[in-house]
N, C-alpha and C. Protein backbone atom coordinates (compact mmCIF):
# COMPACT_ATOMS: atom_id res chain seq x y z
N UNK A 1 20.82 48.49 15.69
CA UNK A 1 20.56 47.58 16.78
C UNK A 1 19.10 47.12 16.70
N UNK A 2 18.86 45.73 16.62
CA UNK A 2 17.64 45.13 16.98
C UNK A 2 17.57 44.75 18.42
N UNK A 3 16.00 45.47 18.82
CA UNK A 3 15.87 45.07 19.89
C UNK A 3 14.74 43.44 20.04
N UNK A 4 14.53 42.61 20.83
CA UNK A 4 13.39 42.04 20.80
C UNK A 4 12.90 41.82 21.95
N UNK A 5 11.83 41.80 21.80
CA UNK A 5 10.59 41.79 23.11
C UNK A 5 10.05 40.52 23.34
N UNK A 6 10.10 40.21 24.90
CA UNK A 6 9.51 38.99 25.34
C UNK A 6 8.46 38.54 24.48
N UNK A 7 7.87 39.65 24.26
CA UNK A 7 6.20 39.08 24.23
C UNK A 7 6.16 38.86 22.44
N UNK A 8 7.34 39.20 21.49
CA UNK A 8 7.29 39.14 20.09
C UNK A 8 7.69 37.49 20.08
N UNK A 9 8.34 37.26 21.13
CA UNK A 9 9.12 35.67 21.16
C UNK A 9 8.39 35.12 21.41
N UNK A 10 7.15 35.39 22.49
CA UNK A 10 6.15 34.20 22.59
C UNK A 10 5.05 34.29 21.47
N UNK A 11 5.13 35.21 20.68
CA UNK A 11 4.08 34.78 19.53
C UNK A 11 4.58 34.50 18.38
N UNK A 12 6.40 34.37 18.17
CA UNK A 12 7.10 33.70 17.28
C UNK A 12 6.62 32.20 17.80
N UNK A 13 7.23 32.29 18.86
CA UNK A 13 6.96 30.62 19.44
C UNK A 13 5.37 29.88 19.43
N UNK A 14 4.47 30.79 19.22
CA UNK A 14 2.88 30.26 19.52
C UNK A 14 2.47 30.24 18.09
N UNK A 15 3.52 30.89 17.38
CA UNK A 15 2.92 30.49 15.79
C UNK A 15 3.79 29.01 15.50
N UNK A 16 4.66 29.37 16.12
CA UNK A 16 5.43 28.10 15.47
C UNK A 16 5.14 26.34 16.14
N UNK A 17 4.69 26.47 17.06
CA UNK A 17 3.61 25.70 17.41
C UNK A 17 2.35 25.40 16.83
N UNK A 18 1.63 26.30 16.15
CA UNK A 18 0.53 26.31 15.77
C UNK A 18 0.60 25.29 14.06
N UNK A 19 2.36 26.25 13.61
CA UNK A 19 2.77 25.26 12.56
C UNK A 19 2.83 23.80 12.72
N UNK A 20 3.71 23.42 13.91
CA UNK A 20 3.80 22.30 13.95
C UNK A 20 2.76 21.31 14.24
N UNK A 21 1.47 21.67 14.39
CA UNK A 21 0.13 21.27 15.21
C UNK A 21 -0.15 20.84 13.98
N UNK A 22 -0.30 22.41 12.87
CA UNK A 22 -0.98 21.89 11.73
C UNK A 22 -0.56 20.96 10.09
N UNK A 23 1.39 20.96 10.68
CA UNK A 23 2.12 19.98 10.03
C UNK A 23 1.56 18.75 10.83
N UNK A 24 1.48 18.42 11.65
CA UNK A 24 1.14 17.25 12.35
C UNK A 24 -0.21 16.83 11.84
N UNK A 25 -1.34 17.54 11.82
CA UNK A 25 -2.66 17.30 11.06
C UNK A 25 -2.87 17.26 9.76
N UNK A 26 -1.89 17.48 8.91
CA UNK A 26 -1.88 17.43 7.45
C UNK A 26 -1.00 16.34 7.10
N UNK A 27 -0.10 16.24 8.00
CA UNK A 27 0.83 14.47 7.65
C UNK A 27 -0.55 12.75 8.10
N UNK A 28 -1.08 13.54 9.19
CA UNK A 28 -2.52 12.53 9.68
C UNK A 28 -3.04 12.22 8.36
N UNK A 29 -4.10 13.65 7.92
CA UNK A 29 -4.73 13.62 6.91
C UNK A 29 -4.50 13.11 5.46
N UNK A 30 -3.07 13.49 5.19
CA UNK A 30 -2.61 13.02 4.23
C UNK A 30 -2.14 11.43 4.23
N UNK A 31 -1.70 11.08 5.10
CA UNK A 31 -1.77 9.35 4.84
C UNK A 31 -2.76 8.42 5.02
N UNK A 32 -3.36 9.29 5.54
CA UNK A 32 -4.87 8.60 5.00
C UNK A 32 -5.51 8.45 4.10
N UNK A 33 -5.20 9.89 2.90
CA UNK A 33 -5.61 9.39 1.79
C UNK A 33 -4.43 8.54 0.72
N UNK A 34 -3.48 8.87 1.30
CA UNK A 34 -2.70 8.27 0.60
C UNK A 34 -2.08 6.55 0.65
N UNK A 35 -2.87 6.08 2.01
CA UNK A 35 -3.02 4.54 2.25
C UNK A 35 -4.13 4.47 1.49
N UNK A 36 -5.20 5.09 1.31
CA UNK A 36 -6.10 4.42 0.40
C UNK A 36 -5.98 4.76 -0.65
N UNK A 37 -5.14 5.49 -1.19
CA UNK A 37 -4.43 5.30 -3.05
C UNK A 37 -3.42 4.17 -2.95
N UNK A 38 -2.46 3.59 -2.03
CA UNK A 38 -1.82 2.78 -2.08
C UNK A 38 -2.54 1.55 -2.02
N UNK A 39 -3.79 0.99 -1.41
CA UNK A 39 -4.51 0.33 -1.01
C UNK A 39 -5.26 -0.20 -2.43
N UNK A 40 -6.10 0.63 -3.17
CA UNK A 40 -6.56 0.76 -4.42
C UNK A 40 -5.39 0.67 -5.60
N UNK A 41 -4.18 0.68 -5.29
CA UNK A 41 -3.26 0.60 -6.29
C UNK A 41 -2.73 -1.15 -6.16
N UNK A 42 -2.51 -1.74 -4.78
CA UNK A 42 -2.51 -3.16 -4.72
C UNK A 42 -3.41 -3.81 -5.20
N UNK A 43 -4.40 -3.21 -4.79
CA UNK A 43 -5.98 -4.17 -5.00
C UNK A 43 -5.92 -4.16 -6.54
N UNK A 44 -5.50 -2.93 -7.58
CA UNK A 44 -5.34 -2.79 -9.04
C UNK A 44 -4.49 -3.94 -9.70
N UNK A 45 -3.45 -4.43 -8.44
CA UNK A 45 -2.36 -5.23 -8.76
C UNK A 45 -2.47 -7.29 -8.38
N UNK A 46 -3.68 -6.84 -7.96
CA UNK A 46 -4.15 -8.11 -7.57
C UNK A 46 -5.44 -9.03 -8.54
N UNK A 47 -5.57 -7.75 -9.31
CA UNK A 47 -7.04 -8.07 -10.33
C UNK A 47 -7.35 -8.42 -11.39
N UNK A 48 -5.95 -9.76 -12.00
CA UNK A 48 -5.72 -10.50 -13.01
C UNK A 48 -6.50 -11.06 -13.34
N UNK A 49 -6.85 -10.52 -14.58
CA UNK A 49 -8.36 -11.77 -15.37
C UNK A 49 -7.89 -12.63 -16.57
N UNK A 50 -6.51 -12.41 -17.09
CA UNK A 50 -5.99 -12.35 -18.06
C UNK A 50 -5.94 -14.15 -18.35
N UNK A 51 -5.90 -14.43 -17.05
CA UNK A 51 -6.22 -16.53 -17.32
C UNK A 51 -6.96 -17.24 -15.82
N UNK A 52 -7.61 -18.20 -16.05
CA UNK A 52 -8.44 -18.78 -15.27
C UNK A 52 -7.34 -20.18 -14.45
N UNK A 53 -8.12 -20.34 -14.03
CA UNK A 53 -7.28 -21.71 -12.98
C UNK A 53 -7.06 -22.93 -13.68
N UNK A 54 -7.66 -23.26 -14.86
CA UNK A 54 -7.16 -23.99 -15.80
C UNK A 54 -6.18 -23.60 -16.84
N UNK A 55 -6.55 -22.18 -16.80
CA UNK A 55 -5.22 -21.82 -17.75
C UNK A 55 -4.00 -21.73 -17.09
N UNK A 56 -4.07 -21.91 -16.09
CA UNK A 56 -2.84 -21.56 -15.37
C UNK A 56 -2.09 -22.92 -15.28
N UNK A 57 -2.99 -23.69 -14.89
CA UNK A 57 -2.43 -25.14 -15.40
C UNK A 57 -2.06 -25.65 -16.02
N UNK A 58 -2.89 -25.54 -17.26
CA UNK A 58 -1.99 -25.62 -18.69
C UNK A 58 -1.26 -25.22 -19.04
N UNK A 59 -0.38 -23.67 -18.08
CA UNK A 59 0.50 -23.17 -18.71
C UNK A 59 1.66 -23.72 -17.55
N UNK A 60 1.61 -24.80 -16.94
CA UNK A 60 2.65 -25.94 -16.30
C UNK A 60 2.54 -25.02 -14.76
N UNK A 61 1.43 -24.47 -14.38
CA UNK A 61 1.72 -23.79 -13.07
C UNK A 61 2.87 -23.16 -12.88
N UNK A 62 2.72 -21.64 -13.55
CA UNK A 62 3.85 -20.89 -13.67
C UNK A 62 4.32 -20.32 -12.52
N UNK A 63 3.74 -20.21 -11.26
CA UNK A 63 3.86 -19.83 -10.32
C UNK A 63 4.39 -21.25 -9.20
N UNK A 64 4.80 -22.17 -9.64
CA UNK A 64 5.12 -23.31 -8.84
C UNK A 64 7.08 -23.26 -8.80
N UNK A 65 7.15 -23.63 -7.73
CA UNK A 65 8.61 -24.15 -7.36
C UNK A 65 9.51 -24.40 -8.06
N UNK A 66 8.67 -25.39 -9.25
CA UNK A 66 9.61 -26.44 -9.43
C UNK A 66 10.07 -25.35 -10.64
N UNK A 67 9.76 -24.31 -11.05
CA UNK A 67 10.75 -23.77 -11.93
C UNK A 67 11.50 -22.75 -11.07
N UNK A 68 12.51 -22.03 -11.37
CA UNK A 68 13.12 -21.60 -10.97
C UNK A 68 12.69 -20.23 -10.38
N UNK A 69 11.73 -19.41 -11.43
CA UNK A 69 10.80 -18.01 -10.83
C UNK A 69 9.81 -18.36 -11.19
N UNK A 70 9.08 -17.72 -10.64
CA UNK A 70 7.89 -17.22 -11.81
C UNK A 70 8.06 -17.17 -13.15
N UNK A 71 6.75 -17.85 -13.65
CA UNK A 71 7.19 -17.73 -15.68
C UNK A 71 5.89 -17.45 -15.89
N UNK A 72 5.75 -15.93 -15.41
CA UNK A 72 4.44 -15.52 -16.30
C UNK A 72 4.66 -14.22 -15.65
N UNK A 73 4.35 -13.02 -16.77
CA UNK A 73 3.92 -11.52 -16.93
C UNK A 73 5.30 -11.31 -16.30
N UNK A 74 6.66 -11.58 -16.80
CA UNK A 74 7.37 -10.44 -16.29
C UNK A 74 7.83 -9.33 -17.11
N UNK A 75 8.27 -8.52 -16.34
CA UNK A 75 8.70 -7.39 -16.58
C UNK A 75 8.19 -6.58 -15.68
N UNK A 76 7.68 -4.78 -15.74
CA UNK A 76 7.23 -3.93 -14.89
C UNK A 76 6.44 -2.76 -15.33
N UNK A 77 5.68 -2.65 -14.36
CA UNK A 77 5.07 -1.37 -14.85
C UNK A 77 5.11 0.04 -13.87
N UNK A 78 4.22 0.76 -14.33
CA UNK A 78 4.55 2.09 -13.46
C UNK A 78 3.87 1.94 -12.28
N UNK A 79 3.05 0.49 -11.76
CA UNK A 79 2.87 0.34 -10.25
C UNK A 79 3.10 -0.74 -9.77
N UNK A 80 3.91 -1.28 -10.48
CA UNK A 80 4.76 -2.91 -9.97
C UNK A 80 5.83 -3.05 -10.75
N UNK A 81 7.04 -2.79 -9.33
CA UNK A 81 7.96 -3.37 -9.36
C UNK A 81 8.56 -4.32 -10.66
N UNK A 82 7.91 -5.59 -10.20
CA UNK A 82 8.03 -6.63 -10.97
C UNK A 82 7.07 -7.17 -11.02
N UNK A 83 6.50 -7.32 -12.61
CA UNK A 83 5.19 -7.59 -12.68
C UNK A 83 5.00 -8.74 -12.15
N UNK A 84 5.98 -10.24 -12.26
CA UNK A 84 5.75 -11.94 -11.71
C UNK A 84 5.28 -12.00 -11.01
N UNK A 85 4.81 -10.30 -9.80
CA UNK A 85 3.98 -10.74 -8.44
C UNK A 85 2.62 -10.40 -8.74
N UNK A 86 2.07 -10.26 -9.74
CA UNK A 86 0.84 -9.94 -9.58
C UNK A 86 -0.04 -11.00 -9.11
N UNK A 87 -0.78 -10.81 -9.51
CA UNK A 87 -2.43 -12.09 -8.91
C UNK A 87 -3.35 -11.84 -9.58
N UNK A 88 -4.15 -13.09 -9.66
CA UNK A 88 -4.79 -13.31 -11.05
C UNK A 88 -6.29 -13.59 -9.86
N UNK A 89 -7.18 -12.71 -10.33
CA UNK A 89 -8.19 -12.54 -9.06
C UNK A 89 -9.54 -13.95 -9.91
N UNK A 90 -10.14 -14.30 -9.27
CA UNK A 90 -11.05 -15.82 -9.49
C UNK A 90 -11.73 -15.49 -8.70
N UNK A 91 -12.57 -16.04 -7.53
CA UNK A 91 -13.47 -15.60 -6.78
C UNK A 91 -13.72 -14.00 -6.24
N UNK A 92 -12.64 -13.38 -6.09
CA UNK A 92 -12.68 -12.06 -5.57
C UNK A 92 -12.79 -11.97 -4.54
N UNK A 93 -12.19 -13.38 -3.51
CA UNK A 93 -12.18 -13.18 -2.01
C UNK A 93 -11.17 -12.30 -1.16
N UNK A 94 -10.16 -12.75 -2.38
CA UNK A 94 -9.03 -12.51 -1.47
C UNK A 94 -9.01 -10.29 -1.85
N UNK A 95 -9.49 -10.24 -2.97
CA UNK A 95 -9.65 -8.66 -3.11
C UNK A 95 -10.63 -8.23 -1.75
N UNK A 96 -11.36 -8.51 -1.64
CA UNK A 96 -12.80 -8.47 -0.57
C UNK A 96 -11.95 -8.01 1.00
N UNK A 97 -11.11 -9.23 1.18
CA UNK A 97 -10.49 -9.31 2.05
C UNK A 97 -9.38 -8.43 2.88
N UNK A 98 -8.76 -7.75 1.61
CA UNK A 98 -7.92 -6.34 1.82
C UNK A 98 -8.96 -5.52 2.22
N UNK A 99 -8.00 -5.17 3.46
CA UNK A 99 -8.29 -3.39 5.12
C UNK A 99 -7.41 -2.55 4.47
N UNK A 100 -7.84 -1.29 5.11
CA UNK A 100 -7.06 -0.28 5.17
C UNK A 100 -7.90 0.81 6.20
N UNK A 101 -6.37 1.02 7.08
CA UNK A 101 -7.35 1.73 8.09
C UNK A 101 -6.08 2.83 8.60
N UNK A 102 -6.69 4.20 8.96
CA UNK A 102 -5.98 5.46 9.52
C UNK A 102 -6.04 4.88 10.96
N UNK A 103 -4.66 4.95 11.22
CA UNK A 103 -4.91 4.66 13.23
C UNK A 103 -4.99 6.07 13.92
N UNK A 104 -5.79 6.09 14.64
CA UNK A 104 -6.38 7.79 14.83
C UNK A 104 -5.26 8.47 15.63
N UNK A 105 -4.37 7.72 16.22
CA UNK A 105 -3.50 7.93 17.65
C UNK A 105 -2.02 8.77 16.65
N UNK A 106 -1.89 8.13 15.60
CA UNK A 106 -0.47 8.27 14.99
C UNK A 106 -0.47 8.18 13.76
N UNK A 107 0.65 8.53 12.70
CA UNK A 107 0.54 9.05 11.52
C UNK A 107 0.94 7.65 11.05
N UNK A 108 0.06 6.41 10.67
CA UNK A 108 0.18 5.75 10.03
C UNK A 108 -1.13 5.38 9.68
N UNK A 109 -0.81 4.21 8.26
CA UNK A 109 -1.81 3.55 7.85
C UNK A 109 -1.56 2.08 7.36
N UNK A 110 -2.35 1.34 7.84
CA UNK A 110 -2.01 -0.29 8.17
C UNK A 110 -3.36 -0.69 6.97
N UNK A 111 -2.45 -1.65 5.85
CA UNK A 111 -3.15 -2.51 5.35
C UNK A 111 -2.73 -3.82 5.66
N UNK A 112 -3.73 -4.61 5.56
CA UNK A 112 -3.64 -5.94 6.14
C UNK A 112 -5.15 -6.88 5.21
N UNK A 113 -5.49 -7.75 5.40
CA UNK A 113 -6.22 -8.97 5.41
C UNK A 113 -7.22 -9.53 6.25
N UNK A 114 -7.97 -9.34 6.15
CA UNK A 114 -8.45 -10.84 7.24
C UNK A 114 -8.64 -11.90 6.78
N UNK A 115 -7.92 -12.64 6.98
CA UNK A 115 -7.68 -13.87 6.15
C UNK A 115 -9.23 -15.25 6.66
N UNK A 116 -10.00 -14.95 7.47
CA UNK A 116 -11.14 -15.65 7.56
C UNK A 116 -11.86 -15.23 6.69
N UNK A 117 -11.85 -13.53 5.80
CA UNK A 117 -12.61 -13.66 4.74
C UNK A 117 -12.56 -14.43 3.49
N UNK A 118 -10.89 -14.67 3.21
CA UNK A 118 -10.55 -15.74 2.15
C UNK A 118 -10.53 -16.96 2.16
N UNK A 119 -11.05 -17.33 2.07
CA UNK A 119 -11.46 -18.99 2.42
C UNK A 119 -11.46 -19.85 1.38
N UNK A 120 -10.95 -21.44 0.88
CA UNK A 120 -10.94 -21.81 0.15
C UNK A 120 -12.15 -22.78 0.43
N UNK A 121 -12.92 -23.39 -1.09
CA UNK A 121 -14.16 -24.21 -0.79
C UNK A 121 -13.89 -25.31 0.64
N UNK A 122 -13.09 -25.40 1.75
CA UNK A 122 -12.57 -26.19 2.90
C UNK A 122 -12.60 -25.81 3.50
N UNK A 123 -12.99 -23.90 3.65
CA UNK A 123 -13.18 -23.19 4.33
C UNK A 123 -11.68 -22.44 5.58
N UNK A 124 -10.64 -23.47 4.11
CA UNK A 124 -9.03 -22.82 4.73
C UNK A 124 -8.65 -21.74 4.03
N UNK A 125 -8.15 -20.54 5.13
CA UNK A 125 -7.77 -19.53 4.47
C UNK A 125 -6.35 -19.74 3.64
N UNK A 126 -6.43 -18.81 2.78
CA UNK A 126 -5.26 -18.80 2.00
C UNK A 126 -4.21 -17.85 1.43
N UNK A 127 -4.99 -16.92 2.36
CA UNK A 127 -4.06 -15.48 1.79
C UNK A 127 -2.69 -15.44 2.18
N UNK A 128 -2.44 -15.81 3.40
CA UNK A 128 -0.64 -15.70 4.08
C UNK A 128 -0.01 -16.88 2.52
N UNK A 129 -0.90 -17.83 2.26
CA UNK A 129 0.16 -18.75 1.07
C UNK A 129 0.60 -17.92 -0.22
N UNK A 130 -0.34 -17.10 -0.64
CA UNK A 130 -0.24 -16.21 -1.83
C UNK A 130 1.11 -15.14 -1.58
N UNK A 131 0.92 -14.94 -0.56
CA UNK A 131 1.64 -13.45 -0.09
C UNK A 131 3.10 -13.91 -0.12
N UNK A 132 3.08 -15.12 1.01
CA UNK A 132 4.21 -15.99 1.36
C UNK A 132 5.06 -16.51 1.03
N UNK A 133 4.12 -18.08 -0.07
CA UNK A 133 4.10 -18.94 -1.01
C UNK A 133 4.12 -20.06 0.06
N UNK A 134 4.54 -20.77 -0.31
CA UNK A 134 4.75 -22.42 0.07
C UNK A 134 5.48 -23.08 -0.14
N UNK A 135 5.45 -24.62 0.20
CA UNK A 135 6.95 -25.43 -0.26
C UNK A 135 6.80 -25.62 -1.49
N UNK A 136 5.57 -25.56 -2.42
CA UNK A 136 5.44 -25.46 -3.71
C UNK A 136 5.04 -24.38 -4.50
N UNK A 137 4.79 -23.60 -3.74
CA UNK A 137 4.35 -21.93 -4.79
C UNK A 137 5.40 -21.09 -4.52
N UNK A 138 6.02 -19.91 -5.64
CA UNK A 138 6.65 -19.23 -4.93
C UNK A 138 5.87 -17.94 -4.69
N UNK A 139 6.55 -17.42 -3.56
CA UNK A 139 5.64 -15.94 -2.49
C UNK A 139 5.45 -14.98 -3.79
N UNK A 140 4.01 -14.06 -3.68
CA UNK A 140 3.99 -13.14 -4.19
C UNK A 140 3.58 -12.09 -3.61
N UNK A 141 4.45 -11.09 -3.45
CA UNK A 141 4.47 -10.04 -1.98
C UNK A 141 4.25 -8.68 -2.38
N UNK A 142 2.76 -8.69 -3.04
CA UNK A 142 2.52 -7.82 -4.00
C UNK A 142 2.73 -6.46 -2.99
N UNK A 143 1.98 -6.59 -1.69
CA UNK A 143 1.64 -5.00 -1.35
C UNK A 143 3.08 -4.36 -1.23
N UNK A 144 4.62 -5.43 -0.46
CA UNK A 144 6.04 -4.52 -0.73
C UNK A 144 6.33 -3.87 -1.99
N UNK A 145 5.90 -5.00 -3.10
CA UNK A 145 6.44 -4.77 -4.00
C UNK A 145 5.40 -3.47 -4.78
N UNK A 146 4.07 -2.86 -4.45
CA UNK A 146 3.37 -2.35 -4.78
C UNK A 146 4.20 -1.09 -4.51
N UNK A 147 3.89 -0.96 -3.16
CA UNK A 147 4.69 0.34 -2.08
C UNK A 147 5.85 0.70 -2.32
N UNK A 148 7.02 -0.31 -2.87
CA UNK A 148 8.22 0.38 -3.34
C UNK A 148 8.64 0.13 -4.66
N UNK A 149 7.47 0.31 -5.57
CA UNK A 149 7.82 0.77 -7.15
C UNK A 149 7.84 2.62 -7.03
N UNK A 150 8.87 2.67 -7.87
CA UNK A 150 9.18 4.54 -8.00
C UNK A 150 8.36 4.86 -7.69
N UNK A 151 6.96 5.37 -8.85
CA UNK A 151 6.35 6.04 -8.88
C UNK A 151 5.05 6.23 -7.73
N UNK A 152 5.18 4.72 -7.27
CA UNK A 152 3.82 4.86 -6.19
C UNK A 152 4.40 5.66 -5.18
N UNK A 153 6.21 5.27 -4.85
CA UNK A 153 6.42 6.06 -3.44
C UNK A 153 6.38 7.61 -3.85
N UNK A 154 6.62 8.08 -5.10
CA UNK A 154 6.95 9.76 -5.25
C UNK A 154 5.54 10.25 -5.12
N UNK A 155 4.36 9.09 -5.97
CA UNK A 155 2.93 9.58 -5.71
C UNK A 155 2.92 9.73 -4.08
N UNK A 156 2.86 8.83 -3.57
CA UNK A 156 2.84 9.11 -1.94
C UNK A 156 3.62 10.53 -1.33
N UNK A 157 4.60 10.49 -1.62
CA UNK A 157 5.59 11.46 -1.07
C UNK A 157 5.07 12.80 -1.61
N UNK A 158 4.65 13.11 -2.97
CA UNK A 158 4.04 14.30 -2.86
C UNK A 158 2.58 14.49 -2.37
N UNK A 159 1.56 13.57 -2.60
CA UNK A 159 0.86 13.35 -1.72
C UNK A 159 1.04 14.12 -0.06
N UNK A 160 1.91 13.55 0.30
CA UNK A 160 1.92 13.84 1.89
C UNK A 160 2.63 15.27 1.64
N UNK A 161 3.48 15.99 0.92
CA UNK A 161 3.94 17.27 1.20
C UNK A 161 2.33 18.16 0.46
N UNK A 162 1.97 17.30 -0.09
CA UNK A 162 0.77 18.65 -0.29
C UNK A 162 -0.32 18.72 0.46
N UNK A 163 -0.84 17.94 0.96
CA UNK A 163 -1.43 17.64 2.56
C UNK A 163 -1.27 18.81 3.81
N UNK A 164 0.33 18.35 3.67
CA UNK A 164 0.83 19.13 4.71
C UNK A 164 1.07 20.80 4.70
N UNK A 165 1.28 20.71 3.42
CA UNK A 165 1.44 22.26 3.19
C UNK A 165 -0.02 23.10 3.16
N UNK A 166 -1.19 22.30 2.73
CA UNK A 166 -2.60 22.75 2.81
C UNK A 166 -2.89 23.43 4.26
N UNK A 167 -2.59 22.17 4.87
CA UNK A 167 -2.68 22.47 6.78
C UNK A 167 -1.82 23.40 6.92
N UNK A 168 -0.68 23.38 6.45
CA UNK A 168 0.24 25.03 6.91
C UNK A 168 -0.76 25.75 6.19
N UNK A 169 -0.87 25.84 5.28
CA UNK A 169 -1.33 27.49 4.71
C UNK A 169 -2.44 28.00 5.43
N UNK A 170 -3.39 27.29 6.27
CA UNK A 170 -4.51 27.84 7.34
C UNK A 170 -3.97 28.13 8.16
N UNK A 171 -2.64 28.08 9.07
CA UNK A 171 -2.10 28.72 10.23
C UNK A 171 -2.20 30.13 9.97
C-alpha cells in the first residue's frame, strides 16, 4: 500500500509549476533567438549580387508577368524553398529595412519592414511590390517561403526544444 501525503502533492504540484514557468521562459528565450536566425537566414535570401539592374534587363526582366514564372535561379536550396524567390539586393535598402523583434508579453517573434526605410529615388516605398508583386512583377514572398523550407523549420524546432529543455534543467 502507498500512502500519500497532502503536503508531498503540493510539492509535486509546486515543482510542476515551477516546470511549467521555466518551459514557458525557455520557449520566450528560445524564439528569440531563433527569429533572429530566421531573420538572418531571409536577409541571406535577399542578398543577390549575382546581376545588376541592367542585367536583369537584358535578361528580358525575368521576374515580369509577361512570362509565365519567374525565369531566373530556379530550383532550391537548403534555405529556400524555391530559389525564383530570391532578391537580388542593389542599394541595400530594402535589407536595411528588415525588423525583428521578441514581443515581451508572448512567445512570438514578428518580422516585418518599414517600408519608409525603402524608398525608391521618388522617395516611393517599394517593399509590399517585391513581396507582393504587381500587375507586372510577379510576388516574391521570400520570408514564407524562407520559414517553410525543411530545414529552416527543423533548425527552428530544435532550436526551441533545446531552449526549453536548458530552462527545465535549472528547475
Amino acid at each position: 500500500m502507498i500512502k500519500l501525503r497532502q503536503s508531498s502533492m503540493n510539492a509535486a504540484i509546486a515543482k510542476l509549476k515551477k516546470v511549467g514557468s521555466a518551459a514557458r521562459y525557455g520557449a520566450h528565450e528560445g524564439i528569440g533567438q531563433q527569429g533572429k536566425n530566421l531573420l538572418a537566414t531571409i536577409k541571406q535570401n535577399m542578398s543577390l549580387t549575382d546581376h545588376r539592374l541592367q542585367d536583369l534587363a537584358d535578361l528580358d526582366h525575368p521576374y515580369a508577368k509577361k512570362h509565365s514564372g519567374i525565369q531566373i535561379h530556379q530550383g532550391t536550396s537548403a534555405k529556400l524553398a524555391d530559389t525564383t524567390n530570391s532578391i537580388h539586393t542593389h542599394s541595400g535598402k530594402l535589407l536595411r529595412a528588415m525588423r525583428g523583434e521578441k514581443k515581451t508579453d508572448k512567445i512570438v517573434y514578428q518580422i516585418s519592414v518599414n517600408e519608409s526605410a525603402a524608398t525608391n529615388k521618388k522617395g516611393e516605398s517599394y517593399a509590399r511590390y517585391v513581396f507582393q508583386g504587381t500587375d507586372i512583377m510577379h510576388p516574391r514572398p521570400i520570408m514564407r517561403e524562407t520559414a517553410n523550407t525543411p530545414q529552416v523549420k527543423s533548425g527552428i524546432e530544435q532550436g526551441m526544444l533545446r531552449s526549453i529543455a536548458k530552462a527545465i534543467s535549472k528547475v
